[in-house]
PDB file of N, CA and C in Angstrom:
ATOM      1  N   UNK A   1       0.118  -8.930  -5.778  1.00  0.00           N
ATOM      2  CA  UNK A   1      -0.675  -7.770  -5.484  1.00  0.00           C
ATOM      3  C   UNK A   1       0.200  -6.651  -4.923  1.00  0.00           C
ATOM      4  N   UNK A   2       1.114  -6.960  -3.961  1.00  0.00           N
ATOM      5  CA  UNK A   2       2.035  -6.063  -3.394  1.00  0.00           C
ATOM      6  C   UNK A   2       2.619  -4.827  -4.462  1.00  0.00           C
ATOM      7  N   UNK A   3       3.132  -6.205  -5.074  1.00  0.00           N
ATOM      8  CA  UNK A   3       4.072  -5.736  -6.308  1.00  0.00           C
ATOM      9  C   UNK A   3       3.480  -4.516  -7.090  1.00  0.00           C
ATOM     10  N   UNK A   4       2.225  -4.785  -7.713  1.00  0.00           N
ATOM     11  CA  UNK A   4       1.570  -4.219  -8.498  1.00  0.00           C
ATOM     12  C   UNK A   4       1.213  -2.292  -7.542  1.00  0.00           C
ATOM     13  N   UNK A   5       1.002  -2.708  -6.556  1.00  0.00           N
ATOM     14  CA  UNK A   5       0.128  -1.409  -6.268  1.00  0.00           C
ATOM     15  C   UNK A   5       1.820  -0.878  -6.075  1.00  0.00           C
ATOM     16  N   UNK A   6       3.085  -1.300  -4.992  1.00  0.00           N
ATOM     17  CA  UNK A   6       4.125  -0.766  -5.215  1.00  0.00           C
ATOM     18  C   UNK A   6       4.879  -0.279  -6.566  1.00  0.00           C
ATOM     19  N   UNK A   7       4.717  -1.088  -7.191  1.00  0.00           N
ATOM     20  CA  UNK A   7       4.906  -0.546  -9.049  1.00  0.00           C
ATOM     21  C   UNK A   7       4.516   0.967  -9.213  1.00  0.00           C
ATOM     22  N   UNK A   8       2.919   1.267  -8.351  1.00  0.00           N
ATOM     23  CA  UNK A   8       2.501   2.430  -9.468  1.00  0.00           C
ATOM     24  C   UNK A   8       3.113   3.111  -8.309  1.00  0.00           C
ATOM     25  N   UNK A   9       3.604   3.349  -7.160  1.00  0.00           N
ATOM     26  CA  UNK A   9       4.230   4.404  -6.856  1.00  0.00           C
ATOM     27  C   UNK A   9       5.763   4.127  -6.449  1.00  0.00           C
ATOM     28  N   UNK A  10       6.034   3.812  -8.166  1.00  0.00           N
ATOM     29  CA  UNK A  10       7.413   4.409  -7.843  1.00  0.00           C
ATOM     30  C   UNK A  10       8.581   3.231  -7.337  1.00  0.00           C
ATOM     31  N   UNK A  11       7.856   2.308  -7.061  1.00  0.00           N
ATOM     32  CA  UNK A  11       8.942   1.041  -6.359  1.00  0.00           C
ATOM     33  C   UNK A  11       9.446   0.095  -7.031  1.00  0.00           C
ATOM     34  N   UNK A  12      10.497  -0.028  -7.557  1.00  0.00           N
ATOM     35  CA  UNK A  12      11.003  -1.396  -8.830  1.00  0.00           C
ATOM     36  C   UNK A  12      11.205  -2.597  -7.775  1.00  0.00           C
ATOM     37  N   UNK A  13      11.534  -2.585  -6.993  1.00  0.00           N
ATOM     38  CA  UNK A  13      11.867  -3.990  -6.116  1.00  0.00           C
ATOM     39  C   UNK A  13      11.489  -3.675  -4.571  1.00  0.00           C
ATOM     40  N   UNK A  14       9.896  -4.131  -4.266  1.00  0.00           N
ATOM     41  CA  UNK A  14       9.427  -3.717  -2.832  1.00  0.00           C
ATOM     42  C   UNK A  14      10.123  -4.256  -1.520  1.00  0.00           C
ATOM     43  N   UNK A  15      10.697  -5.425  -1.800  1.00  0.00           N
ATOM     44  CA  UNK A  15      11.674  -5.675  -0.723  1.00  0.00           C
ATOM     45  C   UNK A  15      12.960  -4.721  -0.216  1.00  0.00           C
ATOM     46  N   UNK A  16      13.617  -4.492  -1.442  1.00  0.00           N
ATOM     47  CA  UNK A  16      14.493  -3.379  -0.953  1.00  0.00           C
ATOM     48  C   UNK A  16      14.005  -1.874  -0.759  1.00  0.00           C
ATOM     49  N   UNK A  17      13.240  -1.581  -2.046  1.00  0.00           N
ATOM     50  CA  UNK A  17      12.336  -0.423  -1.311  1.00  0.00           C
ATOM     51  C   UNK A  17      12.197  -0.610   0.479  1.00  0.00           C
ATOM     52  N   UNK A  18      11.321  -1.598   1.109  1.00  0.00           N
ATOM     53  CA  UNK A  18      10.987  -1.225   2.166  1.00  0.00           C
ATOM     54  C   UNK A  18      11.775  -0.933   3.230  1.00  0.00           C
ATOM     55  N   UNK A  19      12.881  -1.609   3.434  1.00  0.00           N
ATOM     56  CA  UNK A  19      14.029  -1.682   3.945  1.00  0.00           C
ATOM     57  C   UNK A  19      14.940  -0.508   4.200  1.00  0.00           C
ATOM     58  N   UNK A  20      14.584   0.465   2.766  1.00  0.00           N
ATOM     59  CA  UNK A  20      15.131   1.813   2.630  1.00  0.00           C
ATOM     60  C   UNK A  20      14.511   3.045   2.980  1.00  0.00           C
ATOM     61  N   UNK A  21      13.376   3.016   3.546  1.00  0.00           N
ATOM     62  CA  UNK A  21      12.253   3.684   3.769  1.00  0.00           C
ATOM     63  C   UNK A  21      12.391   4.193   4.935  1.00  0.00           C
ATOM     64  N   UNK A  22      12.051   5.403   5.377  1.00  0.00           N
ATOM     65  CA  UNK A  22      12.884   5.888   6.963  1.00  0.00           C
ATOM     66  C   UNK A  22      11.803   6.263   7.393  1.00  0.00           C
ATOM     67  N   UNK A  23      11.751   5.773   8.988  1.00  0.00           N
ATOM     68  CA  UNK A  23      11.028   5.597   9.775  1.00  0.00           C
ATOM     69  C   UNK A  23       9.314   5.471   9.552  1.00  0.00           C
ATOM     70  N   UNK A  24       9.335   4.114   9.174  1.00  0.00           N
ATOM     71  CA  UNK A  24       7.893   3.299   8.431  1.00  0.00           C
ATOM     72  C   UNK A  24       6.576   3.915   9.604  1.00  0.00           C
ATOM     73  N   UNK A  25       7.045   3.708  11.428  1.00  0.00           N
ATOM     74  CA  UNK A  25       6.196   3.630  12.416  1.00  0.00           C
ATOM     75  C   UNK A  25       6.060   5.212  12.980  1.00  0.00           C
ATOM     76  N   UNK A  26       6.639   6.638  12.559  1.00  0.00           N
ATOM     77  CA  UNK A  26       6.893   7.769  12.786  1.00  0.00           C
ATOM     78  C   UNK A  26       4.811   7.616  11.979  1.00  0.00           C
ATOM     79  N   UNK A  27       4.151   8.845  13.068  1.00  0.00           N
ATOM     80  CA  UNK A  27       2.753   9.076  12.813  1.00  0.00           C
ATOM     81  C   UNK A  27       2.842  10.570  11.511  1.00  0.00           C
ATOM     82  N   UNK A  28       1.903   9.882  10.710  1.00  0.00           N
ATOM     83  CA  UNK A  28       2.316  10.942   9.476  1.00  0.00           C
ATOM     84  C   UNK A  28       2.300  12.412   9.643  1.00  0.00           C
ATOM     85  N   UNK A  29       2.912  13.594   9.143  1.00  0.00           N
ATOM     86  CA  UNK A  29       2.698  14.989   9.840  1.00  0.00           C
ATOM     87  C   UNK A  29       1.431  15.557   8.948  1.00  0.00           C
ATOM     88  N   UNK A  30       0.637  14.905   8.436  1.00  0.00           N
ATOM     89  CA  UNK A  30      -0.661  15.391   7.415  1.00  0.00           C
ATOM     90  C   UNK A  30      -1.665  14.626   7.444  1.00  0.00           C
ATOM     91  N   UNK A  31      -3.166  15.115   7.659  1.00  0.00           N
ATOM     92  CA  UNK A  31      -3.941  13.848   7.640  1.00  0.00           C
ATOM     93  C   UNK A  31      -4.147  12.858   6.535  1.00  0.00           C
ATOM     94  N   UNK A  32      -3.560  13.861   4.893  1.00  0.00           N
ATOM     95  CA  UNK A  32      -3.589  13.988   3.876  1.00  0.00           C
ATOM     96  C   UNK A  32      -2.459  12.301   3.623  1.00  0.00           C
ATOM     97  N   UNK A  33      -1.662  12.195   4.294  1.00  0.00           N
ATOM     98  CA  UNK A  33      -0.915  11.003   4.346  1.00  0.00           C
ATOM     99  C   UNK A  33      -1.662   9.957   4.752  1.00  0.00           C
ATOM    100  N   UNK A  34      -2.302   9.849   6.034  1.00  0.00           N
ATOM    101  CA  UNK A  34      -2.953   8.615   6.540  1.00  0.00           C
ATOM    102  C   UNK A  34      -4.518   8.669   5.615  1.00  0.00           C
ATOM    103  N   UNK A  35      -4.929   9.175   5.273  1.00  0.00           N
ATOM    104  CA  UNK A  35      -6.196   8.914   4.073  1.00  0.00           C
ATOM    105  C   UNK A  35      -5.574   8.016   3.108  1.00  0.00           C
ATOM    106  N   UNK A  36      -4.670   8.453   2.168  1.00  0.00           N
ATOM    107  CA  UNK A  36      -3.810   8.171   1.294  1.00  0.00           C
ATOM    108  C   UNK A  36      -3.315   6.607   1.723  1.00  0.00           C
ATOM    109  N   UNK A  37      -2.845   6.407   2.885  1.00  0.00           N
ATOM    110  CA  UNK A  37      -2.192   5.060   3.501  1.00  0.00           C
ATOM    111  C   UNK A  37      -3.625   3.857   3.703  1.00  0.00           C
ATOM    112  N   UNK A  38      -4.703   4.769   3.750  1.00  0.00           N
ATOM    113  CA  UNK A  38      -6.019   4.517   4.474  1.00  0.00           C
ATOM    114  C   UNK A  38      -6.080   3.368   2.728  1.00  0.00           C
ATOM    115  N   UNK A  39      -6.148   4.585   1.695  1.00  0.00           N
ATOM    116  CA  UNK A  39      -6.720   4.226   0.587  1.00  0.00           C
ATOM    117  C   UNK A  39      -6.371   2.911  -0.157  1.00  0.00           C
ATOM    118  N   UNK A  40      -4.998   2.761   0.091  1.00  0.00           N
ATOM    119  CA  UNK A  40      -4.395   1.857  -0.152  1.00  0.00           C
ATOM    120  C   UNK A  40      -4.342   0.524  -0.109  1.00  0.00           C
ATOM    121  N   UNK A  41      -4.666   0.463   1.455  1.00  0.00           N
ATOM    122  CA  UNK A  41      -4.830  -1.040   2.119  1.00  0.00           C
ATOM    123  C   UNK A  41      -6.193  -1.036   1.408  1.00  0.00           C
ATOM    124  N   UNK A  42      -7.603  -0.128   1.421  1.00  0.00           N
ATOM    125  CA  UNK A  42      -8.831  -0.277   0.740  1.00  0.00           C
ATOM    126  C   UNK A  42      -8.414  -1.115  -0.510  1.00  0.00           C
ATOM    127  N   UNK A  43      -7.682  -0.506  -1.243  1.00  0.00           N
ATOM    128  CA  UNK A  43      -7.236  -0.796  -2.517  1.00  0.00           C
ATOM    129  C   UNK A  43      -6.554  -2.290  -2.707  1.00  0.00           C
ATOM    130  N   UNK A  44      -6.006  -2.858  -1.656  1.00  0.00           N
ATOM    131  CA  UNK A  44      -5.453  -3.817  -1.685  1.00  0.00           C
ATOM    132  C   UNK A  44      -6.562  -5.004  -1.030  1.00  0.00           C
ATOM    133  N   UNK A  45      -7.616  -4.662  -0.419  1.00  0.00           N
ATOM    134  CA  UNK A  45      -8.586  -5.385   0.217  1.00  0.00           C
ATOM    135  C   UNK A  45      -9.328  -5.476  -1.099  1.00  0.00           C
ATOM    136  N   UNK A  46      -9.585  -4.755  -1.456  1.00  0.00           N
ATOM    137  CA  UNK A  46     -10.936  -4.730  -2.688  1.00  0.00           C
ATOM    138  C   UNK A  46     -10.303  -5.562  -3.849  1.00  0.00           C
ATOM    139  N   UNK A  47      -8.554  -5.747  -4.234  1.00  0.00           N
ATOM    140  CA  UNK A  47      -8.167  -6.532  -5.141  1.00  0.00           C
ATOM    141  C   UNK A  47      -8.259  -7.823  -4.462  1.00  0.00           C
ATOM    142  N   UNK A  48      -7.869  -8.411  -3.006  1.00  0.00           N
ATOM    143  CA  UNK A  48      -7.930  -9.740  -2.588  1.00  0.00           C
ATOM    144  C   UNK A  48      -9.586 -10.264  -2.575  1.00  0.00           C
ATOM    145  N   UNK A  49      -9.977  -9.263  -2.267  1.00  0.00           N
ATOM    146  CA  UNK A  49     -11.660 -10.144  -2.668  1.00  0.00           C
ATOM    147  C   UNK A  49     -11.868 -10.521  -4.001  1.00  0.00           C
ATOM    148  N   UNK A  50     -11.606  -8.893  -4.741  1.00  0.00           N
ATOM    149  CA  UNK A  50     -11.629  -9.620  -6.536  1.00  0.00           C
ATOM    150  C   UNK A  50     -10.948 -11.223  -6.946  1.00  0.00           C
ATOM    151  N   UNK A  51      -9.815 -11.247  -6.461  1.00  0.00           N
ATOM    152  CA  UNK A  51      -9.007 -12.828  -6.371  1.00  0.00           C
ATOM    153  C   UNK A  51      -9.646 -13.696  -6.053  1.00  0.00           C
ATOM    154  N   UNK A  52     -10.705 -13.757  -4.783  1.00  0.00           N
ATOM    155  CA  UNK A  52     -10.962 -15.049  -4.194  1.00  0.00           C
ATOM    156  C   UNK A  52     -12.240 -15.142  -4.747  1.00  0.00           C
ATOM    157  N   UNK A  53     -12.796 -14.285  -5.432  1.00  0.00           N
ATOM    158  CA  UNK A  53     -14.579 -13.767  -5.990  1.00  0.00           C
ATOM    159  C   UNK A  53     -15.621 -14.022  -4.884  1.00  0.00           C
ATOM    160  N   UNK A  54     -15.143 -13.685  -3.779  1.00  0.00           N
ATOM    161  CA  UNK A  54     -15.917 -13.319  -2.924  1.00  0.00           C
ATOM    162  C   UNK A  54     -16.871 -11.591  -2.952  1.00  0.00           C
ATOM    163  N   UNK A  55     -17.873 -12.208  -2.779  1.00  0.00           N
ATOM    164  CA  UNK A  55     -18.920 -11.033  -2.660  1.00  0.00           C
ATOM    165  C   UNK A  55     -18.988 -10.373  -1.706  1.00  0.00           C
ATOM    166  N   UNK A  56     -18.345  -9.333  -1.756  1.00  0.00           N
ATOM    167  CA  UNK A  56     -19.078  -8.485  -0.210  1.00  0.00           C
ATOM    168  C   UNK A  56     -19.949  -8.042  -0.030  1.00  0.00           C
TER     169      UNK A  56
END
């Protein structure tokens, strides 16, 4: 799952991607970033339920 959503932006190998990434814990300067960060984890919650076929 990681893989996949890192794929569409841009990341060929998320391990080293992350590693290279500067300052992960710096608070974003746009709210436009943390929506976006917001959307994501949504995005990654809504695929682990699809996986387990749990109903929410």
């Amino acid at each position: 799952m990681w893989a996949s959503i890192t794929a569409r932006h841009y990341f060929k190998n998320p391990v080293i991607s992350a590693s290279l990434k500067c300052n992960c814990y710096a608070a974003p300067n746009q709210p436009s970033e943390l929506e976006e960060g917001l959307g994501l984890v949504n995005q990654g919650l809504s695929q682990i339920t699809r996986a387990l076929a749990v109903n929410a």
